[in-house]
N, C-alpha and C. Protein backbone atom coordinates (compact mmCIF):
# COMPACT_ATOMS: atom_id res chain seq x y z
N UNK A 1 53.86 -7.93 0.38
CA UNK A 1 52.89 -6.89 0.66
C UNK A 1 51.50 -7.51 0.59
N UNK A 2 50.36 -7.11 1.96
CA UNK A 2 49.70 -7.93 1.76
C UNK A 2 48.35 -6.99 1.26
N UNK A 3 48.34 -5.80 0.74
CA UNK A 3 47.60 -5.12 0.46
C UNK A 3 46.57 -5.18 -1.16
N UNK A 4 46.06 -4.86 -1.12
CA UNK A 4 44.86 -4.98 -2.30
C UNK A 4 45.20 -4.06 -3.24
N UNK A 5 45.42 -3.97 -4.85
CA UNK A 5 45.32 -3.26 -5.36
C UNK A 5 44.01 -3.21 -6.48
N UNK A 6 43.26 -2.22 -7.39
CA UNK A 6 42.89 -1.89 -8.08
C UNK A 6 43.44 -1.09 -9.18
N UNK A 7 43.17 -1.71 -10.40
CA UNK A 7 43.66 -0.80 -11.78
C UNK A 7 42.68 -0.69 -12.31
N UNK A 8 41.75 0.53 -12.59
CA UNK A 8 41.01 1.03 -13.11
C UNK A 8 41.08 1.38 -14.49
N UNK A 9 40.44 0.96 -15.40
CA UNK A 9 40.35 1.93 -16.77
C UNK A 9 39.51 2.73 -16.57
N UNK A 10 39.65 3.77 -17.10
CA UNK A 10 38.49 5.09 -17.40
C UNK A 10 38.72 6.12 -18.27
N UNK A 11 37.29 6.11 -19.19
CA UNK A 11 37.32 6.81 -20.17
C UNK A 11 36.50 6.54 -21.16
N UNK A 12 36.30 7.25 -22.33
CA UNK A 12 35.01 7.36 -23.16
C UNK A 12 35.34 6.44 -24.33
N UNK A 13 35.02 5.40 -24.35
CA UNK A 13 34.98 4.38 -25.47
C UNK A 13 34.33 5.01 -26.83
N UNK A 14 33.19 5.90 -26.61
CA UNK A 14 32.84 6.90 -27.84
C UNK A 14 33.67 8.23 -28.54
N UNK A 15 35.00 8.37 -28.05
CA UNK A 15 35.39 9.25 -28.22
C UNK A 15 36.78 8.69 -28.50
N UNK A 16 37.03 8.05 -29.88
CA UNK A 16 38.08 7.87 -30.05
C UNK A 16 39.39 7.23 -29.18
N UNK A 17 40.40 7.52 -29.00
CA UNK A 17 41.22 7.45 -28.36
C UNK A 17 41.26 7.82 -26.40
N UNK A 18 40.16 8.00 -26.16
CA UNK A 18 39.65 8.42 -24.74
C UNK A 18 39.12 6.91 -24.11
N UNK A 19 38.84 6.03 -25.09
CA UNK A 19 38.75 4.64 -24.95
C UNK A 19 40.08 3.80 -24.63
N UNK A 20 41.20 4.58 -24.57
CA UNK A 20 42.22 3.94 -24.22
C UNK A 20 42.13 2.98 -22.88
N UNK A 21 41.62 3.51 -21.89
CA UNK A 21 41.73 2.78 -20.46
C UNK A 21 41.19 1.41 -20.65
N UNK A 22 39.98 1.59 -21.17
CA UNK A 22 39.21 0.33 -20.92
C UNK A 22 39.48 -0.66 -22.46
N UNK A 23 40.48 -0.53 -23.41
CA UNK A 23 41.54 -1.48 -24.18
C UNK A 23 42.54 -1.68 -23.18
N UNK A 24 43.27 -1.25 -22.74
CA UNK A 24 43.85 -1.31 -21.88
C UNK A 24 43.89 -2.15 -21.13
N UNK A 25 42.86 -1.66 -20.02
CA UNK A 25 42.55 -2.81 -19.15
C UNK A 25 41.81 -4.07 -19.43
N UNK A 26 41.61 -4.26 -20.54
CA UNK A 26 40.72 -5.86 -21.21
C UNK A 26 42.06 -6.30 -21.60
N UNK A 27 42.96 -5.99 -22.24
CA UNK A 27 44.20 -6.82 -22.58
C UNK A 27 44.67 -7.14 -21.32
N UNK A 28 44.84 -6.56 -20.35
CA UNK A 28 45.86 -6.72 -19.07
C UNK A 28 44.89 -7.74 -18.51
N UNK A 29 43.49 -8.18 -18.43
CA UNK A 29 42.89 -9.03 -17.65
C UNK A 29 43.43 -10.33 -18.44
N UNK A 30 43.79 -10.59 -19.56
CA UNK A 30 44.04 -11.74 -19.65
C UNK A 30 45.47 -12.69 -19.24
N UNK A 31 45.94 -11.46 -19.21
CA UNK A 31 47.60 -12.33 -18.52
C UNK A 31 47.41 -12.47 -16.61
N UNK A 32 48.06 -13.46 -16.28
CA UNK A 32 48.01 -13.83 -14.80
C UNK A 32 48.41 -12.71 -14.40
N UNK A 33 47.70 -12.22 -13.02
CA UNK A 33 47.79 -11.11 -12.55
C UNK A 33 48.22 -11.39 -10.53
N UNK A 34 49.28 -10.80 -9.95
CA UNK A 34 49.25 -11.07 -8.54
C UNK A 34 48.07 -11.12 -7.43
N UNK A 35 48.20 -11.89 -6.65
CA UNK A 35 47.13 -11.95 -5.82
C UNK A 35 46.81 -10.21 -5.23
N UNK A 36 45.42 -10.60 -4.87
CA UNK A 36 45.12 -9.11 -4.69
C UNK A 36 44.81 -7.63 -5.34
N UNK A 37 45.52 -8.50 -6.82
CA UNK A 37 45.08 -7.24 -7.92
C UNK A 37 43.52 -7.37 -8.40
N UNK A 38 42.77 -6.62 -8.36
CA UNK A 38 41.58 -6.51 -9.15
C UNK A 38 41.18 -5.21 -10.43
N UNK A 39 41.40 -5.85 -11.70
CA UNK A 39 41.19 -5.25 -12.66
C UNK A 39 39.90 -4.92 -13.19
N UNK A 40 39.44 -3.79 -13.57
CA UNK A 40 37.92 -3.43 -13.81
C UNK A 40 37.96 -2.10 -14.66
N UNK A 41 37.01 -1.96 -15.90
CA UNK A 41 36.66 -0.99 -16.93
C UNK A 41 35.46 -0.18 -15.95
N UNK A 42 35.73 1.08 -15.74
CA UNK A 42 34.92 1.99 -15.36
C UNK A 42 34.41 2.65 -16.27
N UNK A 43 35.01 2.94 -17.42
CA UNK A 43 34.39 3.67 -18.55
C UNK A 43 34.47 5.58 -17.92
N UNK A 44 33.33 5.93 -18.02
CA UNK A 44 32.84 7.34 -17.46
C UNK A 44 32.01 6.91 -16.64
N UNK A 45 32.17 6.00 -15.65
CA UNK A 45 31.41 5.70 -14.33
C UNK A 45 32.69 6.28 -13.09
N UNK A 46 32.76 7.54 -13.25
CA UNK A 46 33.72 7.97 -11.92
C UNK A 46 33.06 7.52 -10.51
N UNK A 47 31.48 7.94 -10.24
CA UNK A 47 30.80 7.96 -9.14
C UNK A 47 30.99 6.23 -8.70
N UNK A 48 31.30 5.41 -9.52
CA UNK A 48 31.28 3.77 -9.49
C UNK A 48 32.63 3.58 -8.57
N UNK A 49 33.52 3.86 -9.17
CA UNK A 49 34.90 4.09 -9.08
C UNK A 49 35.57 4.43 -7.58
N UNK A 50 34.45 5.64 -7.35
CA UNK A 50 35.19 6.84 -5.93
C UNK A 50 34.39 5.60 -4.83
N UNK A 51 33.17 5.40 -5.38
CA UNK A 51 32.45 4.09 -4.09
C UNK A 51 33.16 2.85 -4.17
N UNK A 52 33.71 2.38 -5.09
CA UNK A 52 34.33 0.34 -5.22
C UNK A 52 35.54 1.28 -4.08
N UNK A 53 36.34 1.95 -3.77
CA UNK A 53 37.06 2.38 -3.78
C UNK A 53 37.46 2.25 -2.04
N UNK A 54 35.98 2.47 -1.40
CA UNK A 54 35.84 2.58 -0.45
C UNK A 54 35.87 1.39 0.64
N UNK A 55 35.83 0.01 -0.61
CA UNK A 55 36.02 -1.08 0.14
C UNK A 55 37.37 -1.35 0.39
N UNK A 56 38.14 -0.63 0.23
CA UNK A 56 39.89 -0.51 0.93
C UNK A 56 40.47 -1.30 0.03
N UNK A 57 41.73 -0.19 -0.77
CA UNK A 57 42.52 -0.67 -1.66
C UNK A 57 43.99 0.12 -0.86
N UNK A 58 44.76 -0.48 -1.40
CA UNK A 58 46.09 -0.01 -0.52
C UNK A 58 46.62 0.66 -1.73
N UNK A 59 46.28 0.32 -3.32
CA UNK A 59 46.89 0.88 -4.43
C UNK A 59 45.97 1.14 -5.09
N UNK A 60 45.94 2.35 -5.97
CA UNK A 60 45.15 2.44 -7.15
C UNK A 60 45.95 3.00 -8.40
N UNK A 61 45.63 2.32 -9.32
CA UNK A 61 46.29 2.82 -10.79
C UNK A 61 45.18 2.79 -11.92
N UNK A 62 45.14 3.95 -11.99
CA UNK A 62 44.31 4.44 -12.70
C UNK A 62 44.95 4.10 -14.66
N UNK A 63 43.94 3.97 -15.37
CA UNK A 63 44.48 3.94 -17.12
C UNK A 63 43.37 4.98 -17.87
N UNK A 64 44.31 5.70 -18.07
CA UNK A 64 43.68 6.34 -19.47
C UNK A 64 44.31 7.44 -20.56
N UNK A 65 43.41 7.77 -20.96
CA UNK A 65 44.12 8.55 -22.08
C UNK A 65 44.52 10.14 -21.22
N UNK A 66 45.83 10.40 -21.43
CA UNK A 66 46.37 11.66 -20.59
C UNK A 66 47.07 12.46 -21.60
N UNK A 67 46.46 13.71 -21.99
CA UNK A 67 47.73 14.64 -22.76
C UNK A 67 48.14 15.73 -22.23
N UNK A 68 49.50 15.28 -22.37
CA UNK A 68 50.91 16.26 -21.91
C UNK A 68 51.62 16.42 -22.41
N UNK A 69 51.16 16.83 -23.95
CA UNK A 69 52.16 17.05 -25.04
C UNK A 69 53.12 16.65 -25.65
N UNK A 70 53.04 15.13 -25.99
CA UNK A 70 53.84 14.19 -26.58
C UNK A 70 53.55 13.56 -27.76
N UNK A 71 54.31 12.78 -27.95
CA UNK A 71 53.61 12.01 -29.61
C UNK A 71 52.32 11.02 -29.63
N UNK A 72 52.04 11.09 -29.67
CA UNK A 72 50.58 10.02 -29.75
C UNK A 72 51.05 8.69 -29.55
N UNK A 73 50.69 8.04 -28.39
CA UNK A 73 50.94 6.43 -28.29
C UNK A 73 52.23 6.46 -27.27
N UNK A 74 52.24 7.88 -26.84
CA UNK A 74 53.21 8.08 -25.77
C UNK A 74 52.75 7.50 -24.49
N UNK A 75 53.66 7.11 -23.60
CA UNK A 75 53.07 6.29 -22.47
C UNK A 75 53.99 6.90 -21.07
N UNK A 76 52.71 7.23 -20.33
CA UNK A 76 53.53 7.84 -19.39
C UNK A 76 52.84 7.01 -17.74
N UNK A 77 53.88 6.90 -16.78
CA UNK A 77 53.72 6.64 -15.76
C UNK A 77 53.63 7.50 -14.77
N UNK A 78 52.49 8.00 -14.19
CA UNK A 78 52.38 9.06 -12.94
C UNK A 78 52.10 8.88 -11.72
N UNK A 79 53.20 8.78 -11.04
CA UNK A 79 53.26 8.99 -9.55
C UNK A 79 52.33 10.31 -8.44
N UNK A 80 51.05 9.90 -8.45
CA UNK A 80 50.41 11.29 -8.41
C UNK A 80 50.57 12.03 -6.89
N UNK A 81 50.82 11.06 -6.22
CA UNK A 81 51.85 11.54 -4.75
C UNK A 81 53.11 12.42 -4.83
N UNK A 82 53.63 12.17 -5.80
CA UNK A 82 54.88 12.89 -6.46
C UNK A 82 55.06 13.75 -6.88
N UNK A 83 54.98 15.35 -6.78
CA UNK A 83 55.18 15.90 -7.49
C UNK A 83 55.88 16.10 -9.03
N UNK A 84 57.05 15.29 -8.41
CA UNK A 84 58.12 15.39 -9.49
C UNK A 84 57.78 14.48 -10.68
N UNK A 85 56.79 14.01 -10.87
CA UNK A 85 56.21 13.38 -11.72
C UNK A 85 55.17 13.75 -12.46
N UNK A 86 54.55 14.80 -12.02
CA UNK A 86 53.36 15.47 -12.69
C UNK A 86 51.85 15.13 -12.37
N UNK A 87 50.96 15.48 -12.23
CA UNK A 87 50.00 15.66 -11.36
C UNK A 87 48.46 15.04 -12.07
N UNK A 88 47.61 14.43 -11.42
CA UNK A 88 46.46 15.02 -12.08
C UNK A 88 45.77 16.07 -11.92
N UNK A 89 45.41 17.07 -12.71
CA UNK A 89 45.25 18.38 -11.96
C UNK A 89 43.94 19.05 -12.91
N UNK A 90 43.38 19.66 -12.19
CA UNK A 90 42.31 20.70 -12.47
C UNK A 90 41.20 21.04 -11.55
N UNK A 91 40.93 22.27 -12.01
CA UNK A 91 40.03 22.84 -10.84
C UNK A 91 38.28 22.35 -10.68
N UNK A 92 38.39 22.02 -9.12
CA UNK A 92 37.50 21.37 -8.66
C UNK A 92 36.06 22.25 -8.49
N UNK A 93 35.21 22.01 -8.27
CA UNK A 93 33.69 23.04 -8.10
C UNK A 93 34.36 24.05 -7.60
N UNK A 94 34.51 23.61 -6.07
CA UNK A 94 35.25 24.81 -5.30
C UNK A 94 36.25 26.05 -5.81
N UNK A 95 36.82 25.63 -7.45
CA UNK A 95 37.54 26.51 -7.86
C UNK A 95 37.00 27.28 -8.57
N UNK A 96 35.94 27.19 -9.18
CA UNK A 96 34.87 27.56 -10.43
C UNK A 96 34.97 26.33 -11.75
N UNK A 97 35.36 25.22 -11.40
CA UNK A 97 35.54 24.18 -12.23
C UNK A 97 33.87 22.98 -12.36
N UNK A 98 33.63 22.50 -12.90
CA UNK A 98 32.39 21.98 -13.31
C UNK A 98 31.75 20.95 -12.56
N UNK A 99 30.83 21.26 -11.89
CA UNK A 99 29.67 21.21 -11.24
C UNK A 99 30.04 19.15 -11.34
N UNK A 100 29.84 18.38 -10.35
CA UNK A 100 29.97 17.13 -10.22
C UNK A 100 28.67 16.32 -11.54
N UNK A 101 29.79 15.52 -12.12
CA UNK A 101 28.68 15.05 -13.46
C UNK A 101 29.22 13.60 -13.16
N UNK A 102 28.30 12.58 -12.67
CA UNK A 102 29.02 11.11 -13.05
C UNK A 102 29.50 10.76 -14.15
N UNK A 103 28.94 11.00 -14.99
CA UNK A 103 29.32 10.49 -16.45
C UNK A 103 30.80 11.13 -16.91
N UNK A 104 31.12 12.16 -16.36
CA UNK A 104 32.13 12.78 -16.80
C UNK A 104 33.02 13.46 -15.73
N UNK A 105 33.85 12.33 -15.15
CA UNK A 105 34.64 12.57 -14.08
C UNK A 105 35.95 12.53 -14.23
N UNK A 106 36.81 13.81 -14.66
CA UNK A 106 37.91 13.33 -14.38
C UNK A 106 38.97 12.85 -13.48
N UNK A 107 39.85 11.88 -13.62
CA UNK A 107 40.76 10.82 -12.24
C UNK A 107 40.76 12.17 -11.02
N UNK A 108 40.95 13.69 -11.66
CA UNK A 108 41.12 14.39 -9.92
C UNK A 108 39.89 14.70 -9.61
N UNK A 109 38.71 14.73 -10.31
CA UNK A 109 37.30 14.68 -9.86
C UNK A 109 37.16 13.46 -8.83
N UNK A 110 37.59 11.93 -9.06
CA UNK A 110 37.17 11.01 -9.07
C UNK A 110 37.74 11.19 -7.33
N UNK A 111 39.38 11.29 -7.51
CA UNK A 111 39.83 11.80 -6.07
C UNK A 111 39.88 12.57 -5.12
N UNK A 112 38.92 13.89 -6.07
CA UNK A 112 38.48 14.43 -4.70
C UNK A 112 37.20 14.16 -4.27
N UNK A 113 36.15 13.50 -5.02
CA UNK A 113 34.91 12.80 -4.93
C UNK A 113 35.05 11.45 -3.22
N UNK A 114 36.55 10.91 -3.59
CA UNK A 114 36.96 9.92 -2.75
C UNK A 114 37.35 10.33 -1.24
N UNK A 115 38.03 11.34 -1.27
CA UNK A 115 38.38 12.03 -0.08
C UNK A 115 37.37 12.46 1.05
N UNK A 116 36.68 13.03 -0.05
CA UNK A 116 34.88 13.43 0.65
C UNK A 116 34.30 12.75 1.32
N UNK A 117 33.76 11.11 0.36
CA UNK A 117 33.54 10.00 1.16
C UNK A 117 34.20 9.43 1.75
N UNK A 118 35.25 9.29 2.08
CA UNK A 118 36.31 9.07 2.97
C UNK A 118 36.40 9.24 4.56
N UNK A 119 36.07 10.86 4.24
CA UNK A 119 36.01 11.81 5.55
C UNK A 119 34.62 11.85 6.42
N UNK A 120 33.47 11.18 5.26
CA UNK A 120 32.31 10.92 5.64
C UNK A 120 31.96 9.45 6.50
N UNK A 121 32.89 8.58 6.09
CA UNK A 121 32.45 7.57 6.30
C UNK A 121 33.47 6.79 7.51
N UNK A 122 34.82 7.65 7.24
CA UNK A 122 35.75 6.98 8.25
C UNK A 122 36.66 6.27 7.28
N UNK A 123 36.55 5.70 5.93
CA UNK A 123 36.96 5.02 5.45
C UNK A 123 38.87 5.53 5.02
N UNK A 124 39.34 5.05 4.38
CA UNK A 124 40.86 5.20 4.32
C UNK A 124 41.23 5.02 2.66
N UNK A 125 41.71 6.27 2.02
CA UNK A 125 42.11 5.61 0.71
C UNK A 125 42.82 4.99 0.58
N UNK A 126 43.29 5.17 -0.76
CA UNK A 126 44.45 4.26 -1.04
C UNK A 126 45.73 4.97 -0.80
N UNK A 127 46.74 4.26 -0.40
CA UNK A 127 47.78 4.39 0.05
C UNK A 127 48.54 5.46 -1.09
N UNK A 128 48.57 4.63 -2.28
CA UNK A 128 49.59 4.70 -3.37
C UNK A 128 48.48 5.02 -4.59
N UNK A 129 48.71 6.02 -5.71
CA UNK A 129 47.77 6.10 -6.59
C UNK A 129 48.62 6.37 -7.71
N UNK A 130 48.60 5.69 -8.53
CA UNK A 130 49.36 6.08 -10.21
C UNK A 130 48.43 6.09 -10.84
N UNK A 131 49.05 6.91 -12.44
CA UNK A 131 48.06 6.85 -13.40
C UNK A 131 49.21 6.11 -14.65
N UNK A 132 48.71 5.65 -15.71
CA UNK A 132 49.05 5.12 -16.38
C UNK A 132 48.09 5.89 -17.50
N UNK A 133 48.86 6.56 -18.41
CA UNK A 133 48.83 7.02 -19.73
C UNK A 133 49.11 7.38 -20.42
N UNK A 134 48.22 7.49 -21.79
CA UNK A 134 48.87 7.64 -23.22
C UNK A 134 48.28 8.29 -23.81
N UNK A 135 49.30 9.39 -24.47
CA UNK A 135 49.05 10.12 -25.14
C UNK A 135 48.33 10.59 -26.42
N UNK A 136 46.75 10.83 -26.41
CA UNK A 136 45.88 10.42 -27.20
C UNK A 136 46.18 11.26 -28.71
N UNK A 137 46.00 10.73 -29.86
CA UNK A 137 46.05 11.27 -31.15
C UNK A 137 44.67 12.24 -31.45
N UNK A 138 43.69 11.34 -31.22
CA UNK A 138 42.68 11.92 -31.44
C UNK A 138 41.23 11.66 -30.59
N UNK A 139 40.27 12.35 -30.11
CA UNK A 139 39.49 12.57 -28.82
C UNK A 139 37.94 12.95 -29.31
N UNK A 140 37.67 13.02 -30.38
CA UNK A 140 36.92 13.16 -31.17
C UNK A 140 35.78 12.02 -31.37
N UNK A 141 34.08 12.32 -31.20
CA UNK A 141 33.52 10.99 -31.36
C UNK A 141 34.09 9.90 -32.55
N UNK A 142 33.29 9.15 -32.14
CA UNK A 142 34.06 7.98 -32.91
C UNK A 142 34.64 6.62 -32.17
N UNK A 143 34.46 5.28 -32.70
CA UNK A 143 34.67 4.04 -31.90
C UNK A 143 35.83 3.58 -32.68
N UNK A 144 36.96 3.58 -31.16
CA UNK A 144 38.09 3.00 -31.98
C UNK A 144 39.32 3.79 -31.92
N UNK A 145 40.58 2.79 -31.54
CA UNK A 145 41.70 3.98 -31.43
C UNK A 145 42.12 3.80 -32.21
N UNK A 146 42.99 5.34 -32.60
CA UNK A 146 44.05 5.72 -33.31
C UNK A 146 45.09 4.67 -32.97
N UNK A 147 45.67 5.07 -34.77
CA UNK A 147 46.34 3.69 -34.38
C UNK A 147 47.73 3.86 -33.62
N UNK A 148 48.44 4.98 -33.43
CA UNK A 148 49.41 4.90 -32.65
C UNK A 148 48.91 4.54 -31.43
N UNK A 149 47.94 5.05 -30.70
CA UNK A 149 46.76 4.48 -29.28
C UNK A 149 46.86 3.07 -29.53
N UNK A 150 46.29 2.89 -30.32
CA UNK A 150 46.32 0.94 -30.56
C UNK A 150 47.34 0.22 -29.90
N UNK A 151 48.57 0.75 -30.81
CA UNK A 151 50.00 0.09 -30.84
C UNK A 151 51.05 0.30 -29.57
N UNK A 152 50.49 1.16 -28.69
CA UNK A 152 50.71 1.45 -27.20
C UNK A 152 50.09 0.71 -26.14
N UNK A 153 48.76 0.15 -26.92
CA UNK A 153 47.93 -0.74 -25.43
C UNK A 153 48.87 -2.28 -24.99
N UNK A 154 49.55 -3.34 -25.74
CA UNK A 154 50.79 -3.93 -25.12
C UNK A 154 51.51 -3.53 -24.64
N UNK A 155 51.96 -2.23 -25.19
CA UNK A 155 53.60 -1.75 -24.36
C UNK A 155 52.81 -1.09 -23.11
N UNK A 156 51.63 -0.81 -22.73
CA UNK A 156 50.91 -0.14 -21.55
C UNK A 156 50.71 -1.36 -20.80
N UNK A 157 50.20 -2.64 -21.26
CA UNK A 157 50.00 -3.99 -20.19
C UNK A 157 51.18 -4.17 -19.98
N UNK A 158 52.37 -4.16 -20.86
CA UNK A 158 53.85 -4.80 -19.80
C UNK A 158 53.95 -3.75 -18.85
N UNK A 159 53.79 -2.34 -19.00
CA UNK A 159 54.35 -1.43 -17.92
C UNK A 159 53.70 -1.67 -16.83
N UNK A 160 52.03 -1.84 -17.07
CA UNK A 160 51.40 -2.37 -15.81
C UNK A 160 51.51 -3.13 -14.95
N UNK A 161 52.01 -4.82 -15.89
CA UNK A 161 52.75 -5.94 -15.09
C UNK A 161 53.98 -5.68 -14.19
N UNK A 162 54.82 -4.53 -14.96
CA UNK A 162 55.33 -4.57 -14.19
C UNK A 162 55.58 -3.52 -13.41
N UNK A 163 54.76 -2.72 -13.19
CA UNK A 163 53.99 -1.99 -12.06
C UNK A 163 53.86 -2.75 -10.94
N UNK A 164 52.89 -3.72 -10.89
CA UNK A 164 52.47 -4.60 -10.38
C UNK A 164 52.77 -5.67 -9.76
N UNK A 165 53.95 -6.17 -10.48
CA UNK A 165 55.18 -6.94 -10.07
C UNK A 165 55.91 -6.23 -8.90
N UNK A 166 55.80 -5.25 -9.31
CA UNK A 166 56.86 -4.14 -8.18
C UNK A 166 56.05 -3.97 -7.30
N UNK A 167 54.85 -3.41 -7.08
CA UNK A 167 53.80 -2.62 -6.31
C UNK A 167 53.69 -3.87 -5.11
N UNK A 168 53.44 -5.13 -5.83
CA UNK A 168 53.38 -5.76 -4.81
C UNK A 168 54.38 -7.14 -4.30
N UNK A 169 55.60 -6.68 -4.67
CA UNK A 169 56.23 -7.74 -3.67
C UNK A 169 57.25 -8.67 -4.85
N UNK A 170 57.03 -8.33 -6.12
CA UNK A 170 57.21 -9.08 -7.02
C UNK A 170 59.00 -8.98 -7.47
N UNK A 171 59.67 -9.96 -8.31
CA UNK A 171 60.63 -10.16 -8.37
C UNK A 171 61.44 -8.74 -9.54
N UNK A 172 60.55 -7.97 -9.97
CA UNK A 172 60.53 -7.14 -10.98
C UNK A 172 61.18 -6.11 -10.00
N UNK A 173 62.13 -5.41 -10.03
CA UNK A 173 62.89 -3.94 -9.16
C UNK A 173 63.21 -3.30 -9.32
N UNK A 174 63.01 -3.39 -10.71
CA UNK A 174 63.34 -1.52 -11.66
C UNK A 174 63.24 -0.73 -10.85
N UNK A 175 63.97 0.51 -10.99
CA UNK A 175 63.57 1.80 -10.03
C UNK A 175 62.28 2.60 -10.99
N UNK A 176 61.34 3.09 -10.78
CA UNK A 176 59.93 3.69 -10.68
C UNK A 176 60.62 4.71 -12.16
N UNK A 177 61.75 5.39 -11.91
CA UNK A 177 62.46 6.35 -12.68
C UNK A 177 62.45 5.58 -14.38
N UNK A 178 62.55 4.20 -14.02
CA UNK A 178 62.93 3.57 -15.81
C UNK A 178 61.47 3.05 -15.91
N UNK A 179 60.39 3.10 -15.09
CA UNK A 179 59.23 2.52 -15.52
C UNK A 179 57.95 4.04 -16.12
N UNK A 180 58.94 4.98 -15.89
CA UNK A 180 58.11 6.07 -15.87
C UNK A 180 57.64 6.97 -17.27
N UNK A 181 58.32 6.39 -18.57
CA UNK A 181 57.84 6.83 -19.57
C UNK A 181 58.50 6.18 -20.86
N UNK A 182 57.58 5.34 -21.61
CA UNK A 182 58.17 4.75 -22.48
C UNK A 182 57.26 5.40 -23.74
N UNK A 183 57.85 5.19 -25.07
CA UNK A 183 57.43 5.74 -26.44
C UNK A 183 57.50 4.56 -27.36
């Protein structure tokens, strides 16, 4: 596959366990990564994110902290094309949902932010979009994860690798089904 991917962290490094993405994604930059992958900490820079975005990625996998009612340090893989996988979801301006804030974008802010410019510009998203997350303990200011958060950011870089392995071409062939939620 000769396509480009991006794995994004995003999320609030001041807020506890909302700092998950961007631990996350600093551990995963240090192991060899496939050609074409480009790894990068967005933090709460969504508006950064929906524009890098635009220079054509065929994949995006998003990291951060996601709760869906599990144990803390839970790790979930989301197929956001998928229904059957669970969604990123919430209501956009258009719904009565909150007014566009860079600083505070959530991943379906970020994608419908992308679509927009998209449609503006001619440009083409990404093909394929996952999210990668874990189930935060605590969200509360404060620098520094919980430690079940902690003890999930390795078992979140192997799932990525081998995300990644798979996503693009790689010898890794798990079916998507056994990569989709580990504890």
């Amino acid at each position: 596959m000769n396509g480009r991917t991006l794995v994004a962290g995003i999320g609030n490094m001041f807020l506890g366990d909302d700092g998950f993405g961007g631990e996350a994604v600093r551990a995963l930059s240090a192991h060899p990564l496939p050609d074409g992958v480009e790894v990068t900490d967005f933090g709460v820079r969504g508006v950064h994110l929906a524009y890098q975005l635009l220079d054509g990625y065929d994949t995006l996998v998003l990291v951060d902290a996601t709760a869906r009612g599990g144990e803390p340090g839970t790790l979930y893989l989301i197929d956001v094309d998928d229904p059957g996988t669970g969604t990123v979801a919430g209501p956009g301006p258009e719904a009565g949902g909150a007014v566009l804030d860079g600083h505070h974008m959530s991943p379906d802010a970020v994608l419908a932010l992308l679509g927009t410019l998209c449609a503006g510009t001619g440009s083409r998203p990404p093909r394929r979009t996952y999210v990668v997350g874990c189930e935060p303990a605590c969200v509360e200011e404060g620098i520094g994860l919980s430690r079940p958060v902690a003890e999930a950011v390795p078992r979140a870089v192997g799932m990525l690798r081998d995300l990644l392995r798979d996503d693009t071409g790689g010898t890794d062939h798990r079916p998507l089904h056994e990569l989709r939620r580990s504890s």
